[in-house]
C-alpha atoms as a PDB file:
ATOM      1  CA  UNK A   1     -19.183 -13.802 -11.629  1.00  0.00           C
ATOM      2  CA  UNK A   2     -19.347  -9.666 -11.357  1.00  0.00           C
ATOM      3  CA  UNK A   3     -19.359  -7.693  -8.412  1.00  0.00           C
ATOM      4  CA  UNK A   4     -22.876  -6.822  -8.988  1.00  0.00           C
ATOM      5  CA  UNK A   5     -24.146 -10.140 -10.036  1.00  0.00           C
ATOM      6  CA  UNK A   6     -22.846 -11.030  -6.516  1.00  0.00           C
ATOM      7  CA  UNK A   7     -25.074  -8.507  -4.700  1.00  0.00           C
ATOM      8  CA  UNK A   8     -27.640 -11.269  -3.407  1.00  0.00           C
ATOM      9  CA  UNK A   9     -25.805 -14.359  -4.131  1.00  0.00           C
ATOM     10  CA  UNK A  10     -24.367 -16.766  -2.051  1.00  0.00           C
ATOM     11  CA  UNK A  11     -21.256 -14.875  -1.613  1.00  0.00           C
ATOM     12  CA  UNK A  12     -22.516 -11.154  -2.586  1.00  0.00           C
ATOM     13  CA  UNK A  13     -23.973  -8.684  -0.056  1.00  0.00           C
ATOM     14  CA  UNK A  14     -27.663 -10.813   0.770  1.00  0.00           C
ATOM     15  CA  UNK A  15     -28.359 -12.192   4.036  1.00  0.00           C
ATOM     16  CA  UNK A  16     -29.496 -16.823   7.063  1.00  0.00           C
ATOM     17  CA  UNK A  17     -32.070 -17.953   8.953  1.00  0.00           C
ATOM     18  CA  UNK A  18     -33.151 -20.569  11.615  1.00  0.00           C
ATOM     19  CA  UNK A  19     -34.414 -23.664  10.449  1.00  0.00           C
ATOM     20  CA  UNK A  20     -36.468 -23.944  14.034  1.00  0.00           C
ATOM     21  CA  UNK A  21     -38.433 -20.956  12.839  1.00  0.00           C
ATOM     22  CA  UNK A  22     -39.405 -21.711   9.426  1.00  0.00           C
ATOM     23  CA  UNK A  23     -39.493 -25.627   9.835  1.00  0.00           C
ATOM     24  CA  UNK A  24     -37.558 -26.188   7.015  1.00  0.00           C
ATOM     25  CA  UNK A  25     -37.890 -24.416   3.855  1.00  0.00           C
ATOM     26  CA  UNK A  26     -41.017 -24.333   1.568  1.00  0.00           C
ATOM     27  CA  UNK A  27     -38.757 -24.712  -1.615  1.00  0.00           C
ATOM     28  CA  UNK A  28     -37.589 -28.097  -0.086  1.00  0.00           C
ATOM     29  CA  UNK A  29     -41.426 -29.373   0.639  1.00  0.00           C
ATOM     30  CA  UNK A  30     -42.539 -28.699  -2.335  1.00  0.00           C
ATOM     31  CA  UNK A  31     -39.671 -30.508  -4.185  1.00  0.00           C
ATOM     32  CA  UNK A  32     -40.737 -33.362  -1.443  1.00  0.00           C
ATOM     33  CA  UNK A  33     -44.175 -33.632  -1.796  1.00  0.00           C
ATOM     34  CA  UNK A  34     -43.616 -33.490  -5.691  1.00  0.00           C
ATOM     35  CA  UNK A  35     -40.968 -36.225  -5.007  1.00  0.00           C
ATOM     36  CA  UNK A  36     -43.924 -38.202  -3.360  1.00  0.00           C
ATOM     37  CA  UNK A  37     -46.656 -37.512  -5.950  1.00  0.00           C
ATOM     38  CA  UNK A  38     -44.373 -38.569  -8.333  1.00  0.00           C
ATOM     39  CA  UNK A  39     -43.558 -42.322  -7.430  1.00  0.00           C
ATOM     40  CA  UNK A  40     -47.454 -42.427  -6.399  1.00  0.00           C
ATOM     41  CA  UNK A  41     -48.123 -41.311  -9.927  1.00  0.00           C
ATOM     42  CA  UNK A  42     -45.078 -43.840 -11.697  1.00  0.00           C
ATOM     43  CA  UNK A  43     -46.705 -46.605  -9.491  1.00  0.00           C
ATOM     44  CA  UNK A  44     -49.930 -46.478 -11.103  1.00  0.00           C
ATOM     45  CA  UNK A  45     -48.430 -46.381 -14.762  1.00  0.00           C
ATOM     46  CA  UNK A  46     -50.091 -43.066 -15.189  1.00  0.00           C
ATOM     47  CA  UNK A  47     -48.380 -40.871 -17.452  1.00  0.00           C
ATOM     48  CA  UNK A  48     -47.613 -36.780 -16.640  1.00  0.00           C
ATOM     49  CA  UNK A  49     -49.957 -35.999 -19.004  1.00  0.00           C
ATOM     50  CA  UNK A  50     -53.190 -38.376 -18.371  1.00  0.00           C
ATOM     51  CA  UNK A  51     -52.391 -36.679 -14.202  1.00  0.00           C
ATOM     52  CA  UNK A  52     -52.870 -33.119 -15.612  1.00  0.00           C
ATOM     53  CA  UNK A  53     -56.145 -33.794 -17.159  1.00  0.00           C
ATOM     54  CA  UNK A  54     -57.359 -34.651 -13.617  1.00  0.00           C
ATOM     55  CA  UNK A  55     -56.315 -31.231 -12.634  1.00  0.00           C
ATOM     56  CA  UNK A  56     -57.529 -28.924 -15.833  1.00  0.00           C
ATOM     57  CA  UNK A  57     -53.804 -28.981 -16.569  1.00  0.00           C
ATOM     58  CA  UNK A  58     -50.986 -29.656 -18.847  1.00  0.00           C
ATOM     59  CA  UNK A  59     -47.955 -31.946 -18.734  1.00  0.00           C
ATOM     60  CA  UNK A  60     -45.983 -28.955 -18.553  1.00  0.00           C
ATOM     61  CA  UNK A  61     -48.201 -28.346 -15.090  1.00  0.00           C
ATOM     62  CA  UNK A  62     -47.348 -31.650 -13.803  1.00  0.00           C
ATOM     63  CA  UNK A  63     -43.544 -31.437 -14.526  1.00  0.00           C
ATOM     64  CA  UNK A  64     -43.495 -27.868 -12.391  1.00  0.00           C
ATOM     65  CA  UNK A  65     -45.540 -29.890  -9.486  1.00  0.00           C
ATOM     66  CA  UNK A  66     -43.629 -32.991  -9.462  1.00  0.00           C
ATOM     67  CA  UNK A  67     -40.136 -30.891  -9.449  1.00  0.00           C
ATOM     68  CA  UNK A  68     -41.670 -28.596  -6.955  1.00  0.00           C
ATOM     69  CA  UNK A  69     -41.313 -25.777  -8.828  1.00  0.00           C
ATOM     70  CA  UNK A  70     -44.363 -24.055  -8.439  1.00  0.00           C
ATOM     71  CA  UNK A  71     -46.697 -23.714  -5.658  1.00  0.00           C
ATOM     72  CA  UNK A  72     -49.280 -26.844  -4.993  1.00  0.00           C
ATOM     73  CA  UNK A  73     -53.443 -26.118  -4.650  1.00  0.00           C
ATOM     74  CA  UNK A  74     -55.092 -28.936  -1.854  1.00  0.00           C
ATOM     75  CA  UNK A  75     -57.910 -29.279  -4.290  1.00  0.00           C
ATOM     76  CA  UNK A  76     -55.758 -30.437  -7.221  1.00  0.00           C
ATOM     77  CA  UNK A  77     -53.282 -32.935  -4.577  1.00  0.00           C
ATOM     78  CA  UNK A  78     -56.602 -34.424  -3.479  1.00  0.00           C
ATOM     79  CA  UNK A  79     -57.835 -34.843  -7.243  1.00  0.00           C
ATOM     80  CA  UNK A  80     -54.496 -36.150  -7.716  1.00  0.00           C
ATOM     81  CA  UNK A  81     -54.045 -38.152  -4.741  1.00  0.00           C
ATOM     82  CA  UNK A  82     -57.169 -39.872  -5.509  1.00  0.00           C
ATOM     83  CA  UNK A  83     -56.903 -40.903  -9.279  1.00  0.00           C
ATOM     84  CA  UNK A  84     -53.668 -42.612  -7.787  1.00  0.00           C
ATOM     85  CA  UNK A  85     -55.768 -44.619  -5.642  1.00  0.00           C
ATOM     86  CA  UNK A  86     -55.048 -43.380  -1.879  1.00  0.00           C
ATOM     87  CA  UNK A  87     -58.297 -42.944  -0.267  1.00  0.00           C
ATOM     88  CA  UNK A  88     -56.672 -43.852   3.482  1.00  0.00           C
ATOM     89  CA  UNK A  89     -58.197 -40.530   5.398  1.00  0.00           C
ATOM     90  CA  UNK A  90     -55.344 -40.451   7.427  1.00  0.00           C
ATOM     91  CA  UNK A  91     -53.037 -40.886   4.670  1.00  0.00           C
ATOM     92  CA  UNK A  92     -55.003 -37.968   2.772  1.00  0.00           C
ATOM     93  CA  UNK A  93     -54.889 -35.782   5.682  1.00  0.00           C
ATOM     94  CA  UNK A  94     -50.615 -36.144   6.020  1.00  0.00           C
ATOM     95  CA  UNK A  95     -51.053 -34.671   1.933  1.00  0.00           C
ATOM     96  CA  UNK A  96     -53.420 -32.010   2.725  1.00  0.00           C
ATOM     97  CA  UNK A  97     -50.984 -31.132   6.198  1.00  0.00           C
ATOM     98  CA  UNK A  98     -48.198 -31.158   3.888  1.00  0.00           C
ATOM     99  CA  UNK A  99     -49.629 -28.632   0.928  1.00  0.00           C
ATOM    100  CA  UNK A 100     -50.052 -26.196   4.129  1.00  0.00           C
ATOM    101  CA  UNK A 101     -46.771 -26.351   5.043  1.00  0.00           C
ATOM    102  CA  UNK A 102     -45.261 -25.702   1.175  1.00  0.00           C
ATOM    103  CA  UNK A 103     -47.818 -22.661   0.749  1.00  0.00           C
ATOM    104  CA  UNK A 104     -46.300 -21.206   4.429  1.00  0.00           C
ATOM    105  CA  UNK A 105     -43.970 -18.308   3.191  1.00  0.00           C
ATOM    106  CA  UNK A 106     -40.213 -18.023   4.447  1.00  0.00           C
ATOM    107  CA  UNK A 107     -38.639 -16.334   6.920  1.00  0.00           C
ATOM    108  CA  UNK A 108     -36.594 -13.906   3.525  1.00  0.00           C
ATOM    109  CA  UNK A 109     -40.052 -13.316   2.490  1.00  0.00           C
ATOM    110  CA  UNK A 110     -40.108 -10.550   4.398  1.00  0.00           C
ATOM    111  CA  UNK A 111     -36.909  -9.418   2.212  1.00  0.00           C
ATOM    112  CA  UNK A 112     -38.645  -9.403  -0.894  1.00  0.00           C
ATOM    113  CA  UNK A 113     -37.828  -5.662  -1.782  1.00  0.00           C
ATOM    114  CA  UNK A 114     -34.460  -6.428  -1.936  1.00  0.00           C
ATOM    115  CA  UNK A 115     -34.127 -10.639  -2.476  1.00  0.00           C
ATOM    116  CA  UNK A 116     -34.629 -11.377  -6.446  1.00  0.00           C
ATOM    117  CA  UNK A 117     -37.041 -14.060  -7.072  1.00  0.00           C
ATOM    118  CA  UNK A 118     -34.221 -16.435  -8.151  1.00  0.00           C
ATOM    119  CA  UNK A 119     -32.322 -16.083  -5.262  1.00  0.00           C
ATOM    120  CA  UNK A 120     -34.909 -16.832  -2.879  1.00  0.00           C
ATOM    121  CA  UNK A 121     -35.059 -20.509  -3.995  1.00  0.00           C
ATOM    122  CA  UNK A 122     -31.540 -21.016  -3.398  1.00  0.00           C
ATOM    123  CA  UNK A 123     -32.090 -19.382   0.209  1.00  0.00           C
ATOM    124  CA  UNK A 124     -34.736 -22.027   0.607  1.00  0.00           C
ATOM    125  CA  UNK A 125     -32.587 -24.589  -0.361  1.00  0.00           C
ATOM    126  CA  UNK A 126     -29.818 -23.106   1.860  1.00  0.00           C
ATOM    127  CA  UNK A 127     -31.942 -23.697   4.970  1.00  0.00           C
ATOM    128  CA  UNK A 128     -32.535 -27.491   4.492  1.00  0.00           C
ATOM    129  CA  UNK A 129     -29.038 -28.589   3.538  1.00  0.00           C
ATOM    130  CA  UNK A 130     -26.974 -31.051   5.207  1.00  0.00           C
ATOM    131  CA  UNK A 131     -24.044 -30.284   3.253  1.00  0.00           C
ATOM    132  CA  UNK A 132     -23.118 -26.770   1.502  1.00  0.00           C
ATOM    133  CA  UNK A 133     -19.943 -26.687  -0.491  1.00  0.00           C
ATOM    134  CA  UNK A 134     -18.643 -23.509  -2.388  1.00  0.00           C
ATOM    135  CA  UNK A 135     -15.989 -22.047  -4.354  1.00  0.00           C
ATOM    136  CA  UNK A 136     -15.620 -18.387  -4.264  1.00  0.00           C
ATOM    137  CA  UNK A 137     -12.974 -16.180  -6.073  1.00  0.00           C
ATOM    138  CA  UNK A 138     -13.872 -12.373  -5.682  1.00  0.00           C
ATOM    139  CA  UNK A 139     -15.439 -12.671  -2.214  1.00  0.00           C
ATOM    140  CA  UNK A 140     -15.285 -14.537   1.627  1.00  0.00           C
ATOM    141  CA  UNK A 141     -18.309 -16.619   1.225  1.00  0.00           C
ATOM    142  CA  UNK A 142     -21.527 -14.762   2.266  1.00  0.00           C
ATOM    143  CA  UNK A 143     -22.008 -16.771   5.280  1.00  0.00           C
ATOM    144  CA  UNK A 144     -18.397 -16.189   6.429  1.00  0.00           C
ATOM    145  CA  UNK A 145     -18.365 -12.112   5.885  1.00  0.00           C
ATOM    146  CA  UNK A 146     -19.140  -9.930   9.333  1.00  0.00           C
ATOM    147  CA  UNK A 147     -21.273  -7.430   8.743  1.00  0.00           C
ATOM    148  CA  UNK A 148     -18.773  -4.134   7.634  1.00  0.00           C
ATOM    149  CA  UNK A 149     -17.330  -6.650   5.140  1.00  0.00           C
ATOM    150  CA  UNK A 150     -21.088  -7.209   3.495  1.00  0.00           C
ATOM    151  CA  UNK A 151     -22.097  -3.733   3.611  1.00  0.00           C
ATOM    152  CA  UNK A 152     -19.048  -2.930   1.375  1.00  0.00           C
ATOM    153  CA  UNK A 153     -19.444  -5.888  -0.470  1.00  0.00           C
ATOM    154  CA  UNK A 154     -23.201  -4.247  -0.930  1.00  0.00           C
ATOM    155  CA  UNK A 155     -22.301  -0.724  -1.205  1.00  0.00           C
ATOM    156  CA  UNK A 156     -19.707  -1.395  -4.476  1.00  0.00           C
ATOM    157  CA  UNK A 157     -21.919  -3.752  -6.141  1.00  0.00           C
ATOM    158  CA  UNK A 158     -25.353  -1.557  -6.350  1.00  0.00           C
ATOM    159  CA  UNK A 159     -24.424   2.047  -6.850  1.00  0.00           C
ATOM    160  CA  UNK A 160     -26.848   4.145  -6.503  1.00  0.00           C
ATOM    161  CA  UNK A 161     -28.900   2.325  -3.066  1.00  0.00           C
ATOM    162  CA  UNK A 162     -29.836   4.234  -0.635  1.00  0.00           C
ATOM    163  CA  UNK A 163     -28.747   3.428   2.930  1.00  0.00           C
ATOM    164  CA  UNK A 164     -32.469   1.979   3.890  1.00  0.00           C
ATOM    165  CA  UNK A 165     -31.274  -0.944   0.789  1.00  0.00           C
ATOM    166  CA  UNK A 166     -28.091  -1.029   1.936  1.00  0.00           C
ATOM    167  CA  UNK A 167     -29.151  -1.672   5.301  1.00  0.00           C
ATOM    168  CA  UNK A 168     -31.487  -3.778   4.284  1.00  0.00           C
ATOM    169  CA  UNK A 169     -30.034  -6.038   2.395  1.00  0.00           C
ATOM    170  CA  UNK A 170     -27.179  -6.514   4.941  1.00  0.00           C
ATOM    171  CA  UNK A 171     -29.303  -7.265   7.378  1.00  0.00           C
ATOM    172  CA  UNK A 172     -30.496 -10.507   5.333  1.00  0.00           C
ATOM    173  CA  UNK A 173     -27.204 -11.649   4.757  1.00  0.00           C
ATOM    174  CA  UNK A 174     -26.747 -11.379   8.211  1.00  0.00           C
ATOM    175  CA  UNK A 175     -30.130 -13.284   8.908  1.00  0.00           C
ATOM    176  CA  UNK A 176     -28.999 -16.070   6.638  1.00  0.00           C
ATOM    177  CA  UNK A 177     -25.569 -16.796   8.581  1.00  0.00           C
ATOM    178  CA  UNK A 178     -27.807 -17.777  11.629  1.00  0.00           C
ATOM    179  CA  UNK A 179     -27.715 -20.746   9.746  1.00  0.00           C
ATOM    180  CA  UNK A 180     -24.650 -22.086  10.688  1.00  0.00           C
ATOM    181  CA  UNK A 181     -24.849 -21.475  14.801  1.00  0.00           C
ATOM    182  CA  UNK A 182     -28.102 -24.055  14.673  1.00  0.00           C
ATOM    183  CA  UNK A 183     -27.954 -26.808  16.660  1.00  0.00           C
ATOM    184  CA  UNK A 184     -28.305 -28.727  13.531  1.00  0.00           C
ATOM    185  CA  UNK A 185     -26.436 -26.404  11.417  1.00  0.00           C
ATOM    186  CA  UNK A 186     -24.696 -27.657   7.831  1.00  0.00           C
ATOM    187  CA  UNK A 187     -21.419 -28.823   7.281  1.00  0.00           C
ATOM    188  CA  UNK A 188     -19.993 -25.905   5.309  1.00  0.00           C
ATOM    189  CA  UNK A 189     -16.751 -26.128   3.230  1.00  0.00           C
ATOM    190  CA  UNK A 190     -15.290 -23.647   1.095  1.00  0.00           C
ATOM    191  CA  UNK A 191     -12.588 -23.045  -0.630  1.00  0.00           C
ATOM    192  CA  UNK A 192     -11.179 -19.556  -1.624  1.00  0.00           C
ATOM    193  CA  UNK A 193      -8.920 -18.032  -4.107  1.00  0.00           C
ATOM    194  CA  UNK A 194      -5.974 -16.073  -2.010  1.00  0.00           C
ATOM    195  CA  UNK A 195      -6.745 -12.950  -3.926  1.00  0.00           C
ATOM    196  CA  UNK A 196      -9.461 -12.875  -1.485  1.00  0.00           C
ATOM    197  CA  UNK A 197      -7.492 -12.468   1.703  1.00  0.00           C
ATOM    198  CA  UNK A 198      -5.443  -9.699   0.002  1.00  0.00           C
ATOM    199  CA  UNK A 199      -8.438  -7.609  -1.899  1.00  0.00           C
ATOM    200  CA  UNK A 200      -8.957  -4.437   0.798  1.00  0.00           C
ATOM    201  CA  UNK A 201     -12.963  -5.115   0.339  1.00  0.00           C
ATOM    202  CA  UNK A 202     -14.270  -1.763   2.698  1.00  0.00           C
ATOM    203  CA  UNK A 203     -10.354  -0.874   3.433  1.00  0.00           C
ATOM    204  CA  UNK A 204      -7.336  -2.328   5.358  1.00  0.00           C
ATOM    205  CA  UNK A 205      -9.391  -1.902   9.017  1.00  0.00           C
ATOM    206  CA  UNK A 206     -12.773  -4.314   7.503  1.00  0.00           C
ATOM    207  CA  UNK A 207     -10.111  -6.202   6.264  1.00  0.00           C
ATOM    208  CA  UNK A 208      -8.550  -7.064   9.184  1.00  0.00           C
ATOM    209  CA  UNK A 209     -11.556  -7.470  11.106  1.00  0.00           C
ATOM    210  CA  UNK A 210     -12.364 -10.076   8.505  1.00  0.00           C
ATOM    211  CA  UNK A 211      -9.494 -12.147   8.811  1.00  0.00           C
ATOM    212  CA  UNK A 212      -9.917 -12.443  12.423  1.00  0.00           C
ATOM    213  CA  UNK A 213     -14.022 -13.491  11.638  1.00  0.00           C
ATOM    214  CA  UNK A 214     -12.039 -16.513   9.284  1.00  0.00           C
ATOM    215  CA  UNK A 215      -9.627 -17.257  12.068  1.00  0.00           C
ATOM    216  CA  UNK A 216     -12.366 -17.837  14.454  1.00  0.00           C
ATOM    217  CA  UNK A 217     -15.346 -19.243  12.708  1.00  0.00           C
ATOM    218  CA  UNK A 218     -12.383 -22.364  11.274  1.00  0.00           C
ATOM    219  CA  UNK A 219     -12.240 -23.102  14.997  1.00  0.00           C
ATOM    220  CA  UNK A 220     -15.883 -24.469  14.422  1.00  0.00           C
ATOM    221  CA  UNK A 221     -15.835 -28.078  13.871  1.00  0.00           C
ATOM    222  CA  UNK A 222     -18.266 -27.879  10.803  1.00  0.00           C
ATOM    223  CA  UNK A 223     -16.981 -25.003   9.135  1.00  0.00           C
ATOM    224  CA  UNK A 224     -13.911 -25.879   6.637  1.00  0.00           C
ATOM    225  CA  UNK A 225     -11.774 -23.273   5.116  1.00  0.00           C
ATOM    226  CA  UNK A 226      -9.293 -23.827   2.119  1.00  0.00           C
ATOM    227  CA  UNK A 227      -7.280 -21.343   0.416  1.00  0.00           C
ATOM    228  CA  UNK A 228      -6.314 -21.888  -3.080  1.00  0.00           C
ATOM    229  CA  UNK A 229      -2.703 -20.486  -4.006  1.00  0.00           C
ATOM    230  CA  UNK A 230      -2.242 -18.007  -7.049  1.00  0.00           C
ATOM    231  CA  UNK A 231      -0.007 -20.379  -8.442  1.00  0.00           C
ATOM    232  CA  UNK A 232      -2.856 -22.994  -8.681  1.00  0.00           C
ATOM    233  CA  UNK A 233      -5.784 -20.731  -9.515  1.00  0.00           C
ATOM    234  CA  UNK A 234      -7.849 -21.498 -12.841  1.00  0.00           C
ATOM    235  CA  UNK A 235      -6.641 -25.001 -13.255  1.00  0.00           C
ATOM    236  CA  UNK A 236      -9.627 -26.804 -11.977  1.00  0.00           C
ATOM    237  CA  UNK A 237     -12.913 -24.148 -11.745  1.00  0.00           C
ATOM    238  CA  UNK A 238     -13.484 -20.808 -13.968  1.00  0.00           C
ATOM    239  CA  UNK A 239     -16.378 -19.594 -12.194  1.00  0.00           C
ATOM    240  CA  UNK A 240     -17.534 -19.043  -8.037  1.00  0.00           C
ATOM    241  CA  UNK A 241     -20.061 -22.126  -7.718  1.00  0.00           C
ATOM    242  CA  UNK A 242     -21.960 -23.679  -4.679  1.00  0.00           C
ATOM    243  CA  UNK A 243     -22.664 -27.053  -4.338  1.00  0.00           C
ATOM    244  CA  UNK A 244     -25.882 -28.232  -1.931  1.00  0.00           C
ATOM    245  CA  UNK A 245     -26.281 -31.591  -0.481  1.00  0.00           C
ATOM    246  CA  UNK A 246     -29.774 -32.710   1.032  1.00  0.00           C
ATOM    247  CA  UNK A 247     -30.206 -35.694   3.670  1.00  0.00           C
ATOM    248  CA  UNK A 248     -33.512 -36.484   2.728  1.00  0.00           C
ATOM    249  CA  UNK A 249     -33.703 -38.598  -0.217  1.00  0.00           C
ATOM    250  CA  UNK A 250     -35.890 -36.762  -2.061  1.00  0.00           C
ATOM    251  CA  UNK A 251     -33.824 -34.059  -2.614  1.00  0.00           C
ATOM    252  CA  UNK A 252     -31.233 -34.083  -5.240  1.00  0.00           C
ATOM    253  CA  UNK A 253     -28.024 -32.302  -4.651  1.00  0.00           C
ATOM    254  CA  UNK A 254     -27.956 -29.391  -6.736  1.00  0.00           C
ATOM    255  CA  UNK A 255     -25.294 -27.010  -8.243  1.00  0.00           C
ATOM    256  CA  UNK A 256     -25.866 -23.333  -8.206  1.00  0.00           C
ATOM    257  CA  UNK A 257     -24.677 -20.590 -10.408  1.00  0.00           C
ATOM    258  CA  UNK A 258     -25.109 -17.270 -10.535  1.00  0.00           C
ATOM    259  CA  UNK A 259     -25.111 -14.672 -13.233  1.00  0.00           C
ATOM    260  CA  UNK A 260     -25.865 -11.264 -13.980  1.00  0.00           C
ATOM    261  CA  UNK A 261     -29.175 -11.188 -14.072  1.00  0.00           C
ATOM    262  CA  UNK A 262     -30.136 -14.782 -12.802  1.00  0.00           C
ATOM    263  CA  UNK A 263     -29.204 -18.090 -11.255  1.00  0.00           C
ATOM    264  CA  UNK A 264     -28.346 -21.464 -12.910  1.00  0.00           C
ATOM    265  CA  UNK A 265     -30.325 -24.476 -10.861  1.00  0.00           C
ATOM    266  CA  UNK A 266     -28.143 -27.452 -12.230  1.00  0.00           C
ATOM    267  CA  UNK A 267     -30.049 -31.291 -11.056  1.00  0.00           C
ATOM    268  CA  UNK A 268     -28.749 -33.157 -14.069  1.00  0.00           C
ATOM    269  CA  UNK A 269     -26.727 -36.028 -12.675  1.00  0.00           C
ATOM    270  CA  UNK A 270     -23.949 -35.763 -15.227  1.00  0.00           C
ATOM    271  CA  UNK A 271     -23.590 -32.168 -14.835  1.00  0.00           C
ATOM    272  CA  UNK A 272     -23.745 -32.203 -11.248  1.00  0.00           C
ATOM    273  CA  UNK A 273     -20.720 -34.651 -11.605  1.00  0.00           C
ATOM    274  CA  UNK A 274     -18.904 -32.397 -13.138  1.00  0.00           C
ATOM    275  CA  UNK A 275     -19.278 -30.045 -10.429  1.00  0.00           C
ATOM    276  CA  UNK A 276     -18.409 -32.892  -7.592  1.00  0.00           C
ATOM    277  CA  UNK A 277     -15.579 -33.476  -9.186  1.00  0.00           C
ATOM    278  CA  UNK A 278     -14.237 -29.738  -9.561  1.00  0.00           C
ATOM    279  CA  UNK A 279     -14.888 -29.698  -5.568  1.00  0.00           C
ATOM    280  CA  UNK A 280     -12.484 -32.405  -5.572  1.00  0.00           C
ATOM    281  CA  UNK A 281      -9.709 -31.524  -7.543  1.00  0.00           C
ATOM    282  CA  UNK A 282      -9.977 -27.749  -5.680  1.00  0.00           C
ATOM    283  CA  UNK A 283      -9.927 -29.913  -2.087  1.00  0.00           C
ATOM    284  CA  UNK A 284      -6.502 -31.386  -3.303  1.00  0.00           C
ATOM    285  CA  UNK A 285      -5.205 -28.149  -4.859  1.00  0.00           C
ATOM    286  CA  UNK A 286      -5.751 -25.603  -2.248  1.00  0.00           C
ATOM    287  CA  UNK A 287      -3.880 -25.691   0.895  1.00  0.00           C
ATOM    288  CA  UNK A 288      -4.927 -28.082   3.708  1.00  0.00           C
ATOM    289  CA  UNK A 289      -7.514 -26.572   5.991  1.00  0.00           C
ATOM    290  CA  UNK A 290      -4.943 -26.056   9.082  1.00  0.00           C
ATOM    291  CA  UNK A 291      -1.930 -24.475   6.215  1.00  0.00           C
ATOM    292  CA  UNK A 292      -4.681 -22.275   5.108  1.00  0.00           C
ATOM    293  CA  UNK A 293      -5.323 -21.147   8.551  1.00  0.00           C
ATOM    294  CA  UNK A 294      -1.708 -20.531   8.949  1.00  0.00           C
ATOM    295  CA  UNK A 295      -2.046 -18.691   5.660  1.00  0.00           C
ATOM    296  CA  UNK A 296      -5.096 -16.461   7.583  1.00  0.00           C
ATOM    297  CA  UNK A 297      -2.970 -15.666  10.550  1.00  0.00           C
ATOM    298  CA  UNK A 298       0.378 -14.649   8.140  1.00  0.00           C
ATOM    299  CA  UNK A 299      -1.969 -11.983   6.103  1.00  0.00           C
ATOM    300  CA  UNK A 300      -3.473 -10.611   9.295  1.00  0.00           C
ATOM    301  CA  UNK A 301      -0.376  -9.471  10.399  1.00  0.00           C
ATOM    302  CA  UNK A 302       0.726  -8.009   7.541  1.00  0.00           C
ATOM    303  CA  UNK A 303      -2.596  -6.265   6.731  1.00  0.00           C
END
């Protein structure tokens, strides 16, 4: 993954949030209430198709609504909810409640100058995981990095920003890492090449400061922190990768990878074994999380 790909991923120079504020993240309801519409729809033996026709759409249409990948109108849930036989007001009114609550825009909307449309999902996604997992090789991961480590991060991967972007899109990074001091926050483990602790990212002095951020944020009981020797790198993952884990059982985990100009959403269960099992294999290469904090606390002195 390049430096500038990295720029508003999950370990580039973007920004965390408060899931008290935005009540969980529209991309999540809408992948739930398409979750629901779904099994309503399979439990009436009505096919995608014969459901779009109710709403002066397509299959294609229906796909998009039941993966919650576009937004949801109440007129065509109603249409829909009603071909699939729930009349129940009450029952209709939790549908309608719920359509509101998908079309309510995200706290990072307000970011949209500087947060690329497929980013923005995985930011939504971000706030309603249980469980974040992540491999990183260039970078600390984006929720870990203090705020002089992102704005270098920023500043070498989009020449040419002004200091309005640059401050900008710090500030969202630092927005998203709110995440992690909620009450409810994520269980977040990562593990990181040890090029990382070594590559001056902002000079020696961010540096440092960073290492100290690591040293303290491991203290956390959910926050996990492996570091993955140079003699071990490449023999189990290529690429930096994040893996997201939902509670609810709608949600399906889901694999994310970034690229120069885009994002890779990966559902497909084989694939996202694949994935799993790279986590897995990293967990056992890298260094136990207390070695790699003794690993930390050896750099920081030298650095």
């Amino acid at each position: 993954m390049t430096s500038s790909a990295r720029g508003a991923s999950p370990g580039g120079s973007s920004g965390g949030s408060s899931g008290s504020e935005s009540g969980g993240a529209p991309t999540a309801r809408r992948m739930i209430l398409g979750a629901w519409l779904r099994k309503l729809r399979e439990e009436m033996g009505i096919t995608r198709a014969a459901a779009g026709e109710q709403i002066r759409g397509s299959e294609s249409k229906m796909s998009r609504l039941e993966l919650g990948r576009v937004g949801f109108k109440k007129r065509d849930v109603l249409d829909l909810l009603t071909v699939y036989g729930v009349h129940d007001p009450d029952e209709r009114k939790m549908y309608e409640d719920m359509v509101d609550q998908c079309n309510q825009p995200g706290w990072w909307q307000g970011y949209t100058e500087v947060i690329p449309s497929w980013f923005s999902a995985y930011v939504g996604l971000e706030e309603v995981a249980s469980r974040i997992q992540s491999f990183e090789l260039q970078f600390v991961p984006g929720l870990l990095q203090t705020e002089d480590y992102a704005r270098a991060v920023v500043a070498n991967a989009r020449s040419g920003m002004t200091e309005a972007e640059i401050d900008e899109r710090v500030a969202l990074r630092v927005r998203r890492q709110k995440l992690l001091a909620r009450p409810d926050a994520p269980r977040f483990w990562c593990v990181i090449d040890e090029s990382v602790l070594h590559r001056p990212i902002g000079g020696r002095k961010v540096l440092r400061g960073q290492l100290d951020a690591l040293l303290e944020l491991t203290t956390m009981p959910h926050i996990t922190l492996q570091v993955l020797p140079y003699d071990r790198s490449g023999q189990a993952v290529e690429g930096a990768f994040s893996l997201l884990r939902f509670a609810e059982p709608e949600l399906p985990d889901v694999a994310y990878v970034e690229y120069l100009t885009g994002a890779h959403y990966i559902e497909r269960l084989d694939e996202l074994e694949v994935y799993s099992r790279a986590l897995d294999r990293l967990a056992v290469d890298a260094e136990t999380p207390e070695q790699s904090r003794q690993m930390l606390s050896k750099v920081r002195v030298q650095t």
